[in-house]
PDB file of N, CA and C in Angstrom:
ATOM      1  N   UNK A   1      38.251   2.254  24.288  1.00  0.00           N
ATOM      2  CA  UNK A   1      37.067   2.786  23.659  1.00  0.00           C
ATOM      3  C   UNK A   1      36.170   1.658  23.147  1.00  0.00           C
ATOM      4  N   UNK A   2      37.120   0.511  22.594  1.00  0.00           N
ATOM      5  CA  UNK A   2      36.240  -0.477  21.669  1.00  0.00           C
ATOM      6  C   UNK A   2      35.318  -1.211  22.862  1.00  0.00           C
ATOM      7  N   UNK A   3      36.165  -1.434  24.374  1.00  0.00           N
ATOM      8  CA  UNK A   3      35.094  -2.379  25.317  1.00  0.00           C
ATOM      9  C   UNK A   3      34.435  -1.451  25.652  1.00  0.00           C
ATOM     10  N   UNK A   4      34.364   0.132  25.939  1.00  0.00           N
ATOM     11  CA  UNK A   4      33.385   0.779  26.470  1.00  0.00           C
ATOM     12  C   UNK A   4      31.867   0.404  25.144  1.00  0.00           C
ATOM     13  N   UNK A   5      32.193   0.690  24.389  1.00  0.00           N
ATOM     14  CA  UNK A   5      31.095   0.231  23.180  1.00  0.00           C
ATOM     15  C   UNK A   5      30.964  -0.885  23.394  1.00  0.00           C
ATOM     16  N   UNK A   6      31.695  -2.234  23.415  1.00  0.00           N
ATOM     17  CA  UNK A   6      30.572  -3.103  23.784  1.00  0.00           C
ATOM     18  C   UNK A   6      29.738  -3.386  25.029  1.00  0.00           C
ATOM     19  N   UNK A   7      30.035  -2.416  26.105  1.00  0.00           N
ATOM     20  CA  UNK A   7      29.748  -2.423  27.186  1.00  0.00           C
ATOM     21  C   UNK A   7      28.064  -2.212  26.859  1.00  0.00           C
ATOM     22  N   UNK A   8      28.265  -0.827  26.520  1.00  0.00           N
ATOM     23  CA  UNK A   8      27.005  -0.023  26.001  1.00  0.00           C
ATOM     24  C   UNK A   8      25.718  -0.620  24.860  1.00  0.00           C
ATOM     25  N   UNK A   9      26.449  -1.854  23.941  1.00  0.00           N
ATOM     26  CA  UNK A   9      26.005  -2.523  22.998  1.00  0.00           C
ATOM     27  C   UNK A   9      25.447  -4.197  23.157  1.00  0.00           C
ATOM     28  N   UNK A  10      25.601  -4.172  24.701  1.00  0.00           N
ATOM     29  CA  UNK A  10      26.092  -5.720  25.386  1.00  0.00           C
ATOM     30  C   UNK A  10      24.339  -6.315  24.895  1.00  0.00           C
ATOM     31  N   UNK A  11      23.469  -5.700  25.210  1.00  0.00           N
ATOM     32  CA  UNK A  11      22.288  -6.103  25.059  1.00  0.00           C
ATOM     33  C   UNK A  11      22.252  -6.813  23.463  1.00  0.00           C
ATOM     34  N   UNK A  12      22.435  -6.053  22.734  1.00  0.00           N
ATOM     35  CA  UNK A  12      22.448  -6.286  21.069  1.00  0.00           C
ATOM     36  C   UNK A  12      23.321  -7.582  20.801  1.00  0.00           C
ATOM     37  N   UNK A  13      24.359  -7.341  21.511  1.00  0.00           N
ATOM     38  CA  UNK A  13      25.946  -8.379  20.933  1.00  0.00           C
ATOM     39  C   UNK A  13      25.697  -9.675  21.525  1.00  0.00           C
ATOM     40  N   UNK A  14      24.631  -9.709  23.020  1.00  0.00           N
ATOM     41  CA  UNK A  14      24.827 -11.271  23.431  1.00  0.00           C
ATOM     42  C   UNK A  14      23.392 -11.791  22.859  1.00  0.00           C
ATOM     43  N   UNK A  15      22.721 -11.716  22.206  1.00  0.00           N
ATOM     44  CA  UNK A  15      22.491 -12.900  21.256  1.00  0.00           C
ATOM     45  C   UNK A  15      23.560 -13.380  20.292  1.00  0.00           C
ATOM     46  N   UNK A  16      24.365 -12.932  19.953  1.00  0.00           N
ATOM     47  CA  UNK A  16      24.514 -13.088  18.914  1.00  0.00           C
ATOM     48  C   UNK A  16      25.747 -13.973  18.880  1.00  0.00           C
ATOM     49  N   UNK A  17      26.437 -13.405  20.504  1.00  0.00           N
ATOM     50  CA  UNK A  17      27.719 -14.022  20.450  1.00  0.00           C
ATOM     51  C   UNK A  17      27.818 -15.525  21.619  1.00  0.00           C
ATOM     52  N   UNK A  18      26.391 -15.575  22.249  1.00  0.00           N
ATOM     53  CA  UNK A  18      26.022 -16.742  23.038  1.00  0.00           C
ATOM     54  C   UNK A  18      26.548 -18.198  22.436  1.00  0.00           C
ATOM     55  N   UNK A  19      26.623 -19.203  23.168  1.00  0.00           N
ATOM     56  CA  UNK A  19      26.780 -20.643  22.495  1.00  0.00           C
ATOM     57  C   UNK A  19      27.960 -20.931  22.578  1.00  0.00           C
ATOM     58  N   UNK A  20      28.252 -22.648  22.475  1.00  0.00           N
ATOM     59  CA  UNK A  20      29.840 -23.178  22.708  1.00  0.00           C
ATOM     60  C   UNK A  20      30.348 -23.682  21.132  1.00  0.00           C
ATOM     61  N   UNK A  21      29.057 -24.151  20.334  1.00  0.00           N
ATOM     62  CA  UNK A  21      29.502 -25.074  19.193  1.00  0.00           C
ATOM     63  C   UNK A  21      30.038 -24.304  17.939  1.00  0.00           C
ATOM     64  N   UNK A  22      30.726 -25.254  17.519  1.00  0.00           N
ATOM     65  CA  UNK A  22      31.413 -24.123  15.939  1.00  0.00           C
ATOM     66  C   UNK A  22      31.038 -23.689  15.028  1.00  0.00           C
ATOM     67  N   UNK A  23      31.752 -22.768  14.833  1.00  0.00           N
ATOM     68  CA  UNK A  23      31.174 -22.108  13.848  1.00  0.00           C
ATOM     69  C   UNK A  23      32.304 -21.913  13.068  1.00  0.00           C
ATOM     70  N   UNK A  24      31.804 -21.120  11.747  1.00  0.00           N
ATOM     71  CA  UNK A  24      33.195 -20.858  10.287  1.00  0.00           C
ATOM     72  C   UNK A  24      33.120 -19.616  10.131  1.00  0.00           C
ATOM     73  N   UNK A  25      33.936 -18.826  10.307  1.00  0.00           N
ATOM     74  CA  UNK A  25      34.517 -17.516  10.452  1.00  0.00           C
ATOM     75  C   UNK A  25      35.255 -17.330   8.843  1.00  0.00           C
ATOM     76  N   UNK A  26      34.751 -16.162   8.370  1.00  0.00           N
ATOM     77  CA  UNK A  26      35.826 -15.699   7.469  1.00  0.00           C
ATOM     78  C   UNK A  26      36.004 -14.465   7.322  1.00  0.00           C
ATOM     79  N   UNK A  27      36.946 -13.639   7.342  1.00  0.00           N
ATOM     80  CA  UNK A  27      37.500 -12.274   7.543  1.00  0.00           C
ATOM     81  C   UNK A  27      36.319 -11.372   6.502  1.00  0.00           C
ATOM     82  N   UNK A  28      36.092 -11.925   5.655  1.00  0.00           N
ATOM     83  CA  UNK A  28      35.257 -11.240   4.240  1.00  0.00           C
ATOM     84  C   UNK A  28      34.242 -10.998   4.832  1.00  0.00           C
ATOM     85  N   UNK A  29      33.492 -12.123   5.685  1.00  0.00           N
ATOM     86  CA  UNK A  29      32.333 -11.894   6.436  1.00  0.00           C
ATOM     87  C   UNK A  29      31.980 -10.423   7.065  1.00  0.00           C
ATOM     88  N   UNK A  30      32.700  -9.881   8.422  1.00  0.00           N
ATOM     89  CA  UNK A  30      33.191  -9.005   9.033  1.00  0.00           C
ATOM     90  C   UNK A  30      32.716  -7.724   7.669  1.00  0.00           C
ATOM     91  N   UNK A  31      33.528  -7.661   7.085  1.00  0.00           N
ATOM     92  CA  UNK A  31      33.813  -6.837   5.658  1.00  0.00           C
ATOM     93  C   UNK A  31      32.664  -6.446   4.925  1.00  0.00           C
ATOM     94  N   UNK A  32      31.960  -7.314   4.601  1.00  0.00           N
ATOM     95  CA  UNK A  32      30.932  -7.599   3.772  1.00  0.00           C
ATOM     96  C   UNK A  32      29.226  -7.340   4.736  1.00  0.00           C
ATOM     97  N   UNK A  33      29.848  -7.277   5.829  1.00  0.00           N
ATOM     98  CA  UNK A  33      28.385  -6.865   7.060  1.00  0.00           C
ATOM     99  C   UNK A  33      28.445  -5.819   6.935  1.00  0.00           C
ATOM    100  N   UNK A  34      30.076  -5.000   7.426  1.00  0.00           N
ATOM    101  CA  UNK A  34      29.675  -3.368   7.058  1.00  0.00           C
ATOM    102  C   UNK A  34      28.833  -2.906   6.220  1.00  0.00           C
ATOM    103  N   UNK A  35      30.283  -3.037   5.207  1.00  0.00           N
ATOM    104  CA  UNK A  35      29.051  -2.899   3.963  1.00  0.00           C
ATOM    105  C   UNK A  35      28.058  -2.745   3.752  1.00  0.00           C
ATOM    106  N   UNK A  36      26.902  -3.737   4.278  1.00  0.00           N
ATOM    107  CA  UNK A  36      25.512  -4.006   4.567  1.00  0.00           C
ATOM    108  C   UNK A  36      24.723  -3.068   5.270  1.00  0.00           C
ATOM    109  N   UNK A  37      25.813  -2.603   6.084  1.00  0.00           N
ATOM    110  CA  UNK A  37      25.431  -1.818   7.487  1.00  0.00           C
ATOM    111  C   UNK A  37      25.375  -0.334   6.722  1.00  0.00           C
ATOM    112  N   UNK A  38      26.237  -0.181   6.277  1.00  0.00           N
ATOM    113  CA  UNK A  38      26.299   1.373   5.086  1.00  0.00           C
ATOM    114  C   UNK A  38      24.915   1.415   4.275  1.00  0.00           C
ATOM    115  N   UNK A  39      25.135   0.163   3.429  1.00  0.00           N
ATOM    116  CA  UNK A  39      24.167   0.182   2.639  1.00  0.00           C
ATOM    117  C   UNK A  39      22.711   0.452   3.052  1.00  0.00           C
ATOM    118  N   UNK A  40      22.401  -0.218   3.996  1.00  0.00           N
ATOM    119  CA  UNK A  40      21.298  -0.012   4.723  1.00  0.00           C
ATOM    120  C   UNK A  40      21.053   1.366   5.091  1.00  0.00           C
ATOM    121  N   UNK A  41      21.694   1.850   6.229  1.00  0.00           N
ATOM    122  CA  UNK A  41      21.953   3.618   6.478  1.00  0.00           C
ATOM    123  C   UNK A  41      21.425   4.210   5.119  1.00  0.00           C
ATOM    124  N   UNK A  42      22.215   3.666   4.229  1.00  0.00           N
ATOM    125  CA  UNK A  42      21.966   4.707   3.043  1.00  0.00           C
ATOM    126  C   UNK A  42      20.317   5.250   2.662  1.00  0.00           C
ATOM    127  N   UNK A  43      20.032   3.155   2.695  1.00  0.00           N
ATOM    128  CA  UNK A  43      18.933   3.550   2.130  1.00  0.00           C
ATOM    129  C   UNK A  43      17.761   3.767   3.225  1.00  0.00           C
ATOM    130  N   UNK A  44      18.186   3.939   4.534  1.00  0.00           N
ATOM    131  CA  UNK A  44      16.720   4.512   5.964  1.00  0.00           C
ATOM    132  C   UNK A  44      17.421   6.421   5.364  1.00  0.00           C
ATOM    133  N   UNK A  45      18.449   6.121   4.906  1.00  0.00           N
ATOM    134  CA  UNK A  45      18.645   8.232   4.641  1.00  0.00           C
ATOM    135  C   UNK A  45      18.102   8.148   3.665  1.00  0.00           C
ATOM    136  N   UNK A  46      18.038   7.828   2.592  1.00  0.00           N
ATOM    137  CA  UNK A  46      17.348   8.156   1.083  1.00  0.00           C
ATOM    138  C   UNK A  46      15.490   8.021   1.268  1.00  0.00           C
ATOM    139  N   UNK A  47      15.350   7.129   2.118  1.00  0.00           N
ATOM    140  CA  UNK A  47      13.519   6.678   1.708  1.00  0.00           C
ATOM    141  C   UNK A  47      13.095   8.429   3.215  1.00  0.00           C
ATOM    142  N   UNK A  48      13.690   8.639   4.119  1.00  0.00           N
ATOM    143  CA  UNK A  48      13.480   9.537   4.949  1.00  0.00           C
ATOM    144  C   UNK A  48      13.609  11.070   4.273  1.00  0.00           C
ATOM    145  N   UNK A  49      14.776  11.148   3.190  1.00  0.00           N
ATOM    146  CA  UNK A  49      14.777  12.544   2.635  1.00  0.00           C
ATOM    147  C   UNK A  49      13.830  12.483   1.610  1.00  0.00           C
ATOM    148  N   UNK A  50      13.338  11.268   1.087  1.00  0.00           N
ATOM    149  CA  UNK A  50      12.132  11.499  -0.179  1.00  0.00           C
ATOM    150  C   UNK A  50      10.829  11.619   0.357  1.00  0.00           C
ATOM    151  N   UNK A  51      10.354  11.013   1.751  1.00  0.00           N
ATOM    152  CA  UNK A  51       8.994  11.022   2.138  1.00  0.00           C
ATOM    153  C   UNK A  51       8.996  12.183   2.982  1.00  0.00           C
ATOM    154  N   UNK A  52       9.949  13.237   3.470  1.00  0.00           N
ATOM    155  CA  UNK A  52       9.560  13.750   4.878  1.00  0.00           C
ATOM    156  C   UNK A  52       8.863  15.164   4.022  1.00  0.00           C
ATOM    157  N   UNK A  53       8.840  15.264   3.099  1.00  0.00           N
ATOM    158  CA  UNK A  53       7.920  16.849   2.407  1.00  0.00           C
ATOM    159  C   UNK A  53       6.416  16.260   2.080  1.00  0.00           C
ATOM    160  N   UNK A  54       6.254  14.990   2.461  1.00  0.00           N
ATOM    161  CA  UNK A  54       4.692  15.114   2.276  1.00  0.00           C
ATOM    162  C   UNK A  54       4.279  15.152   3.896  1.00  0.00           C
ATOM    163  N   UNK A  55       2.636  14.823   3.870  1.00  0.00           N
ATOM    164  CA  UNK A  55       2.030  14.782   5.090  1.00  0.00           C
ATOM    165  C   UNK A  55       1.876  13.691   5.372  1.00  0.00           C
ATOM    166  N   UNK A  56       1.630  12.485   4.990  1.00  0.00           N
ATOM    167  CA  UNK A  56       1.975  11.430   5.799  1.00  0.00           C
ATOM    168  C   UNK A  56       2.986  11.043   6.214  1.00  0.00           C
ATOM    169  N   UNK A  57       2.978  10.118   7.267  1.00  0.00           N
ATOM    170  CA  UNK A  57       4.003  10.012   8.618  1.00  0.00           C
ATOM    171  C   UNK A  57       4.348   8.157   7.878  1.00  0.00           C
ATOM    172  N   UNK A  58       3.826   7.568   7.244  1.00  0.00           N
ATOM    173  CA  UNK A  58       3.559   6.654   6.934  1.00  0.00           C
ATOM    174  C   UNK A  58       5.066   6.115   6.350  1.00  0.00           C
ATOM    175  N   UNK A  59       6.243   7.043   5.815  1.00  0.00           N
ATOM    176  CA  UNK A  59       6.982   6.822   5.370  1.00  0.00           C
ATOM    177  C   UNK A  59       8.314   6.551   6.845  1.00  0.00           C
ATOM    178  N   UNK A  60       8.103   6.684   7.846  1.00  0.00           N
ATOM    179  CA  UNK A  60       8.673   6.473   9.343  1.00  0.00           C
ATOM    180  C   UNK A  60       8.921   4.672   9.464  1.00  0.00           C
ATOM    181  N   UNK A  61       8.006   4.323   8.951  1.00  0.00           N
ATOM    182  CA  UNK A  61       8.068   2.476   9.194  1.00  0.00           C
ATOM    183  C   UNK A  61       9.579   1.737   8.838  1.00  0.00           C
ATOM    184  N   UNK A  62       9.512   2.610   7.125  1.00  0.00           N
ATOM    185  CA  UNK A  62      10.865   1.666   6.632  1.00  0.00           C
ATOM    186  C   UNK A  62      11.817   2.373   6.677  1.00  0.00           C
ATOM    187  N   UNK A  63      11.799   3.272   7.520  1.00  0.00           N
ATOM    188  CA  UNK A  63      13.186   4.130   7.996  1.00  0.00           C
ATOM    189  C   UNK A  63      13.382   3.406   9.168  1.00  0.00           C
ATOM    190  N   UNK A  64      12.452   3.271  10.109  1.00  0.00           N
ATOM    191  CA  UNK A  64      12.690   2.453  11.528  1.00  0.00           C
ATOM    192  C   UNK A  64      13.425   1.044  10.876  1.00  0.00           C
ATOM    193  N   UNK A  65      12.964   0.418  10.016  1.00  0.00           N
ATOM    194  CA  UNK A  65      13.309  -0.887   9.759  1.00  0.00           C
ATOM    195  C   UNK A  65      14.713  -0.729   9.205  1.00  0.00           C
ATOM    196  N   UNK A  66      14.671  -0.137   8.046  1.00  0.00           N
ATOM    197  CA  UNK A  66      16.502  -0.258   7.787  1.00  0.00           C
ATOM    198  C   UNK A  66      17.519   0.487   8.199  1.00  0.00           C
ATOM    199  N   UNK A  67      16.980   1.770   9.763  1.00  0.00           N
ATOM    200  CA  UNK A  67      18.221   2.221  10.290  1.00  0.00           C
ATOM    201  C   UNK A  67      17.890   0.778  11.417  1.00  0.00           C
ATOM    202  N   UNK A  68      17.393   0.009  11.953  1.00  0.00           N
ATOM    203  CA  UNK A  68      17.480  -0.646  12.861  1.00  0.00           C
ATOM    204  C   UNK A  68      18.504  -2.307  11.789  1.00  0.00           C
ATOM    205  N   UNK A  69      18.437  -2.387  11.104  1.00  0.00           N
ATOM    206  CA  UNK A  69      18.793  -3.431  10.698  1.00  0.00           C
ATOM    207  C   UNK A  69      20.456  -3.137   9.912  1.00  0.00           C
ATOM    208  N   UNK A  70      20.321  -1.100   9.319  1.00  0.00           N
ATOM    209  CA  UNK A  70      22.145  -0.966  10.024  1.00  0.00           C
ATOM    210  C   UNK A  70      22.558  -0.978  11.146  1.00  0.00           C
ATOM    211  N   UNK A  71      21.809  -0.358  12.156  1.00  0.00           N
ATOM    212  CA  UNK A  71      22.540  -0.535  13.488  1.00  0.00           C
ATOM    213  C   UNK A  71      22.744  -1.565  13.779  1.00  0.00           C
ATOM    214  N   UNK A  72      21.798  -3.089  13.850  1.00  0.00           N
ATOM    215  CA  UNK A  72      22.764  -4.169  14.058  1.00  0.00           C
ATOM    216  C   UNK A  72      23.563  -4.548  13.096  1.00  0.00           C
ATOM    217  N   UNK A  73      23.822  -4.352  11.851  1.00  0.00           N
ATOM    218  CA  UNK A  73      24.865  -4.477  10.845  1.00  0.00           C
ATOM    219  C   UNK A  73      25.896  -3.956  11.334  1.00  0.00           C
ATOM    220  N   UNK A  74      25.995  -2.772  11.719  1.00  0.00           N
ATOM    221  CA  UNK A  74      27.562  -2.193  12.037  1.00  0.00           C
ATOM    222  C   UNK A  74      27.561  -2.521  13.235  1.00  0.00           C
ATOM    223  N   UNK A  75      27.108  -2.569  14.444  1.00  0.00           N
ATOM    224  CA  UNK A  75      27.189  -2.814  15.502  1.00  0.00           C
ATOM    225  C   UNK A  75      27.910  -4.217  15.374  1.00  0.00           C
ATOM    226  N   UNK A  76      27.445  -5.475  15.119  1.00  0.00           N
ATOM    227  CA  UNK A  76      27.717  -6.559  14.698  1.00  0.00           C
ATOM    228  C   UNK A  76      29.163  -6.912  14.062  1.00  0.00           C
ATOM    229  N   UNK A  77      29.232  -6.257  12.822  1.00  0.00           N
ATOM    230  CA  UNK A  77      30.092  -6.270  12.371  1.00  0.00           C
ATOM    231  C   UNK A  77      31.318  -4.816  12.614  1.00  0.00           C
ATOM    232  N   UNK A  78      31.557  -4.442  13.382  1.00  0.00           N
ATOM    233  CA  UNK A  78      32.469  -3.713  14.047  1.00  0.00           C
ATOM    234  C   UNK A  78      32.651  -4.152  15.477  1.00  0.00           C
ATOM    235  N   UNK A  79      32.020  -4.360  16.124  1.00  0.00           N
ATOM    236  CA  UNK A  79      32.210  -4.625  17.782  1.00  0.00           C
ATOM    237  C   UNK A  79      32.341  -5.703  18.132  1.00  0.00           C
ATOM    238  N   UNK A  80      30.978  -7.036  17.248  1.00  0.00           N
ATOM    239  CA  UNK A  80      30.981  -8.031  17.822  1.00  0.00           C
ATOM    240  C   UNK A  80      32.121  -9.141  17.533  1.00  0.00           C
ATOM    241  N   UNK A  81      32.536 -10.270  18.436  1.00  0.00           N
ATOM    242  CA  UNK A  81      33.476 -11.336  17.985  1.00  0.00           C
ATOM    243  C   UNK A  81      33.327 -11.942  17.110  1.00  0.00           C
ATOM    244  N   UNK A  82      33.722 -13.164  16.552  1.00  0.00           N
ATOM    245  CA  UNK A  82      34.105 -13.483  15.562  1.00  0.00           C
ATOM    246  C   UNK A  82      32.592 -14.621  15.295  1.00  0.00           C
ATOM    247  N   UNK A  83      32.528 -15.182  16.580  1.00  0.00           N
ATOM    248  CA  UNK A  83      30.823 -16.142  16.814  1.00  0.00           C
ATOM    249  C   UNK A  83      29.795 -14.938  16.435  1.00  0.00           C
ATOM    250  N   UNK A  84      29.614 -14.109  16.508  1.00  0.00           N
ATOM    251  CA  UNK A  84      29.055 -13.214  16.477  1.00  0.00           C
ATOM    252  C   UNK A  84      28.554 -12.677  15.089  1.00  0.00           C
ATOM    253  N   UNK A  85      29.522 -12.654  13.996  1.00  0.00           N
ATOM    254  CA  UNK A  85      29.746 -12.452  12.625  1.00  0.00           C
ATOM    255  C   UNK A  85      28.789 -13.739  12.184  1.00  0.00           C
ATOM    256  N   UNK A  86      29.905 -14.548  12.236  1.00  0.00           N
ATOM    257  CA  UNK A  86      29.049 -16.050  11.502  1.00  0.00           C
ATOM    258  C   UNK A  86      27.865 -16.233  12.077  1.00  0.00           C
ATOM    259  N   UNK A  87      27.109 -16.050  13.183  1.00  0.00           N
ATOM    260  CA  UNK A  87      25.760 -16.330  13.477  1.00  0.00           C
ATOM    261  C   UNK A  87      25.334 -15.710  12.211  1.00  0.00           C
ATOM    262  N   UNK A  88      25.566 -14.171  12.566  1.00  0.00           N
ATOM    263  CA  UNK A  88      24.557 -13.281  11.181  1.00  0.00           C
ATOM    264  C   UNK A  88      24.205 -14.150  10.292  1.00  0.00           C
ATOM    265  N   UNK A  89      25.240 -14.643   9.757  1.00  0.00           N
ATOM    266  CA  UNK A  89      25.351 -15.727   8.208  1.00  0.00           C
ATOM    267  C   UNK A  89      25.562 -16.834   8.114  1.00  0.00           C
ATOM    268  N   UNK A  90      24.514 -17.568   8.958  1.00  0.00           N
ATOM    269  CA  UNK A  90      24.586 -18.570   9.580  1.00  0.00           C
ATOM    270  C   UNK A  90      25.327 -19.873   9.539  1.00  0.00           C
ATOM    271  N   UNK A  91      26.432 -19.669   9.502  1.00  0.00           N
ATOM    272  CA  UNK A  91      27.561 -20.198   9.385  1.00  0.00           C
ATOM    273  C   UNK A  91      27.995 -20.978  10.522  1.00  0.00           C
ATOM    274  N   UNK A  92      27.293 -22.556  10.892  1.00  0.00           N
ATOM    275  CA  UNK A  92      27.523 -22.661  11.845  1.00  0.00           C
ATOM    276  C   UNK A  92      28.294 -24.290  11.865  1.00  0.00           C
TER     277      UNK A  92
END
């Protein structure tokens, strides 16, 4: 299941996981992206359930921006390797 997802995610994951030189990995990292990745979700669900009862559309921008910036949060930090993590945090 996990390579069919990165199959499907390959576009997103190879920036991230490209390159030969080292990098510093730490398990917390991984951990601490979720997290990020939740957090984010949370808040593209919270700013989307407070703006969608008016009439402007105007409130769509920073929902695009922080469900796109969980999806590479969890995407990232669930699927991608370990180069992949530390890029995020540039840990190189």
């Amino acid at each position: 299941m996990k390579e069919m997802l990165r199959t499907l995610f390959r576009p997103l994951l190879a920036p991230f996981e490209k390159g030969t030189g080292p990098y510093a990995y730490r398990p917390l990292n991984r951990k601490l992206l979720i997290v990020m990745g939740i957090l984010f979700a949370g808040l593209a669900t919270g700013v989307y359930l407070a703006g969608r009862g008016g009439d402007d559309i105007a409130y769509l921008l920073p929902v695009l921006v922080f469900g796109a910036v969980a999806l590479v949060c969890l995407v990232v930090g669930g699927l991608g390797n370990e180069r992949a993590v530390s890029r995020i945090w540039g840990n190189r």
